[in-house]
C-alpha atoms as a PDB file:
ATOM      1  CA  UNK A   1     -30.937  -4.652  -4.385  1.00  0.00           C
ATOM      2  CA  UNK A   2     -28.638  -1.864  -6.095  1.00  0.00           C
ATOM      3  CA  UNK A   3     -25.989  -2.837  -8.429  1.00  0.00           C
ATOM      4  CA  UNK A   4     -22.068  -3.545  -8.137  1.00  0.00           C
ATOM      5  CA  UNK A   5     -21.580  -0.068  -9.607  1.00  0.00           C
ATOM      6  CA  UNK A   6     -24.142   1.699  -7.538  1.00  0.00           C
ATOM      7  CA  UNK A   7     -22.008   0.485  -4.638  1.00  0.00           C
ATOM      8  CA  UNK A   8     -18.264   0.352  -5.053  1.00  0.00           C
ATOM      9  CA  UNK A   9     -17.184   4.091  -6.237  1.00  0.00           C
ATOM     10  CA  UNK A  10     -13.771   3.631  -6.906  1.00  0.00           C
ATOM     11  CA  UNK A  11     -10.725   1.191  -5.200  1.00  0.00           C
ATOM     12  CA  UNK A  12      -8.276   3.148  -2.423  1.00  0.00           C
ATOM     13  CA  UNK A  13      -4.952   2.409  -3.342  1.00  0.00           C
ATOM     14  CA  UNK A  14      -2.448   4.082  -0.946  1.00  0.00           C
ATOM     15  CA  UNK A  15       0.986   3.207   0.129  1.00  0.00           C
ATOM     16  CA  UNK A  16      -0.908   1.462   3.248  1.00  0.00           C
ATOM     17  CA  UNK A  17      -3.415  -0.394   1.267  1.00  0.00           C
ATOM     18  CA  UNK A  18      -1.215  -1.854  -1.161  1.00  0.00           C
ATOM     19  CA  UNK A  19       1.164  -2.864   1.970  1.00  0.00           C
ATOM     20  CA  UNK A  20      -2.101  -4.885   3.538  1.00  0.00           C
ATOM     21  CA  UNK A  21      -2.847  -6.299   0.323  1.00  0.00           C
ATOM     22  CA  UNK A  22       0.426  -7.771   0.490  1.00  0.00           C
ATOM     23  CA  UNK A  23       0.496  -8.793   3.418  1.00  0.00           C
ATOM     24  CA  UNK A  24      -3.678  -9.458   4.722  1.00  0.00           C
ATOM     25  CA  UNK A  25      -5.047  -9.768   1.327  1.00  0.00           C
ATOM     26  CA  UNK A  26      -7.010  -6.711   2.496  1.00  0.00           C
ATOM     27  CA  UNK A  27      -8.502  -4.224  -0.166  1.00  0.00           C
ATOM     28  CA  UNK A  28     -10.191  -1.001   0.450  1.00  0.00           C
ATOM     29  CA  UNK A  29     -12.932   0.929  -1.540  1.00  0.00           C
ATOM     30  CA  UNK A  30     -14.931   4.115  -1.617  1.00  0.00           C
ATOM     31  CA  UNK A  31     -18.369   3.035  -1.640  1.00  0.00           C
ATOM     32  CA  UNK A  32     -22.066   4.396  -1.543  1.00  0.00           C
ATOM     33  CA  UNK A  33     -23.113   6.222   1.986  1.00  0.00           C
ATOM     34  CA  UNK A  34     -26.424   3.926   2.259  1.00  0.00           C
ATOM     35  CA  UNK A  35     -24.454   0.319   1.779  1.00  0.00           C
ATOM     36  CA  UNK A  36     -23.977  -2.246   4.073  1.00  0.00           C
ATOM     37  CA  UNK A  37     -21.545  -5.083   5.044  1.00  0.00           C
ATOM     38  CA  UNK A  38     -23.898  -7.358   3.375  1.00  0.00           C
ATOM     39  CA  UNK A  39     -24.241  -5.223   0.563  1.00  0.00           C
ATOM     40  CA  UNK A  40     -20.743  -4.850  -0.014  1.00  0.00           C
ATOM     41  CA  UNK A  41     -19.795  -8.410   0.343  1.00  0.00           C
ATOM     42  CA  UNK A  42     -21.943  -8.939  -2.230  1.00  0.00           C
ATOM     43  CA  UNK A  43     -20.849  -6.207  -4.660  1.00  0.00           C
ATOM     44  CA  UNK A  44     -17.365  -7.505  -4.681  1.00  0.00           C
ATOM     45  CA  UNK A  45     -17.792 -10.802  -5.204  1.00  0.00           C
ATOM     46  CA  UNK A  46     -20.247 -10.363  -8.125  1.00  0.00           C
ATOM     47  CA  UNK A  47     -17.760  -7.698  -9.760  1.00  0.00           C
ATOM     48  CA  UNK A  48     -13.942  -9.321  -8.967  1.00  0.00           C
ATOM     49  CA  UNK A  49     -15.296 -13.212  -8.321  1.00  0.00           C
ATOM     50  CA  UNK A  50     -13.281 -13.853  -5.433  1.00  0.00           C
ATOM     51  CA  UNK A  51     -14.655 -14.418  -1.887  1.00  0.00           C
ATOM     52  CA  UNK A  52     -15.342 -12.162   0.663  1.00  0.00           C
ATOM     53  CA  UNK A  53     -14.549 -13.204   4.227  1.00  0.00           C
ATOM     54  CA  UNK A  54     -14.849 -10.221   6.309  1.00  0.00           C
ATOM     55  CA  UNK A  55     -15.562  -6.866   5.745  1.00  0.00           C
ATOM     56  CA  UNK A  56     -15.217  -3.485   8.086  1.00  0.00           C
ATOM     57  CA  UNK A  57     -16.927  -0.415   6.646  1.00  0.00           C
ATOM     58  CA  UNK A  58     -16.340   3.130   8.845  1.00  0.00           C
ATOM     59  CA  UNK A  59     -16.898   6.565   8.078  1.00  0.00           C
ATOM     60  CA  UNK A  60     -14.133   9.176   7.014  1.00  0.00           C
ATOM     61  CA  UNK A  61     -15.073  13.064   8.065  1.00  0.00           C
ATOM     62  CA  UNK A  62     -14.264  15.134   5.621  1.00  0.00           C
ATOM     63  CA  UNK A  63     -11.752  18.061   6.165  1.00  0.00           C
ATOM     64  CA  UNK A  64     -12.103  21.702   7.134  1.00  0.00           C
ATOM     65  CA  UNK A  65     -10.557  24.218   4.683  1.00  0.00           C
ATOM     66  CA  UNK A  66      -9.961  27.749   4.890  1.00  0.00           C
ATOM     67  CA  UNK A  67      -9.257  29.888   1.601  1.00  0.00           C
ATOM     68  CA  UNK A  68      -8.039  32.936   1.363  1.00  0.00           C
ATOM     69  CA  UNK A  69      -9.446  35.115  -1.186  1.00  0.00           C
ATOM     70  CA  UNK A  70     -10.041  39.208  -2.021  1.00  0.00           C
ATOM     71  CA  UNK A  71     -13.457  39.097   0.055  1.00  0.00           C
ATOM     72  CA  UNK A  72     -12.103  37.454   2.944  1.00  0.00           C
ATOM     73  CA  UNK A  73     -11.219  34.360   4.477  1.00  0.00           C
ATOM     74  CA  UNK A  74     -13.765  31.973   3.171  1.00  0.00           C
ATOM     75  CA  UNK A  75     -14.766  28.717   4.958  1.00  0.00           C
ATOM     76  CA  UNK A  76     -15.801  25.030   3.296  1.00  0.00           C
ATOM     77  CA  UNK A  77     -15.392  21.651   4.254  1.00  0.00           C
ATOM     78  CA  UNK A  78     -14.849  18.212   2.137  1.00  0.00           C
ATOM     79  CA  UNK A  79     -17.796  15.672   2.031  1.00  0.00           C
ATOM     80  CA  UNK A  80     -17.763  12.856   4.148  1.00  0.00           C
ATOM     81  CA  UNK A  81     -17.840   9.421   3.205  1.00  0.00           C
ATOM     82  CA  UNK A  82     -17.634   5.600   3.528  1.00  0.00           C
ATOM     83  CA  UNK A  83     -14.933   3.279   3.222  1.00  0.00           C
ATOM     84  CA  UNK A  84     -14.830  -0.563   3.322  1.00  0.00           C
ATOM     85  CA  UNK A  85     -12.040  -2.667   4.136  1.00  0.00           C
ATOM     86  CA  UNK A  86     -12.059  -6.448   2.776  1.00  0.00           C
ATOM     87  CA  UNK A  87     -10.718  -9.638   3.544  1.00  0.00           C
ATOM     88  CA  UNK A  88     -10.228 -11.999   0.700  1.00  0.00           C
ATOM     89  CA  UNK A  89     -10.088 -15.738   0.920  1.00  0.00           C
ATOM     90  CA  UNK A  90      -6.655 -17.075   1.262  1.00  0.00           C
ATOM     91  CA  UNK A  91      -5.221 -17.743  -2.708  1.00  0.00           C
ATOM     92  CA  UNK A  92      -8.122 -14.526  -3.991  1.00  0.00           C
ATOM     93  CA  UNK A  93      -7.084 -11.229  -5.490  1.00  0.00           C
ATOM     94  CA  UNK A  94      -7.468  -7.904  -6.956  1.00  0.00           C
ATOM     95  CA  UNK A  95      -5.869  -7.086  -9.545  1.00  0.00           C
ATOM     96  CA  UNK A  96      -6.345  -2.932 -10.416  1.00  0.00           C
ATOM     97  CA  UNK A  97      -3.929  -2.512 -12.946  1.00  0.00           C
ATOM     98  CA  UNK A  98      -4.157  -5.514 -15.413  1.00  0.00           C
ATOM     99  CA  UNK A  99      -5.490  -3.042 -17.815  1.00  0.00           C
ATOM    100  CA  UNK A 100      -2.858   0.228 -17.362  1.00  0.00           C
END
């Protein structure tokens, strides 16, 4: 069993995600390639104790890009990776910036 910060790489926090936070007590993190649901689940609760009731995980394909440069037009793309989206327990939260 890997650890809480083998798993969760680092919280998503865009305009959308803090509007389903507000409103679905959802929260979404970049995590590890190789976890699972369970894995997850468990990761979270160990690291923010709160209680996990649902989580969706799906893959983000990462971007083309093109660069221009004096040898040409070079090629690259970004790494994919894994996201997971979690549903807290009604009354559970995150809070990300308690120490900013």
């Amino acid at each position: 069993m890997k650890s809480s910060y083998l798993i969760l790489k680092r919280p998503i926090l865009t305009e959308k995600m803090l509007k389903l936070q507000e409103a679905k007590r959802q929260y979404a993190f970049e995590v590890d390639e190789t976890a699972n649901k369970i894995e997850v689940k468990r990761a979270i609760q160990q690291k923010f104790d709160v209680t996990v009731e649902n989580v969706n995980i799906l893959r983000v394909k990462g971007k083309s890009k093109r660069l221009n440069t004096r040898r040409g037009i070079t090629t690259g793309k970004r790494p994919d990776w894994k996201k997971a989206i979690v549903t807290l327990r009604e009354g559970d939260s995150i809070n990300f910036f308690e120490n900013a």
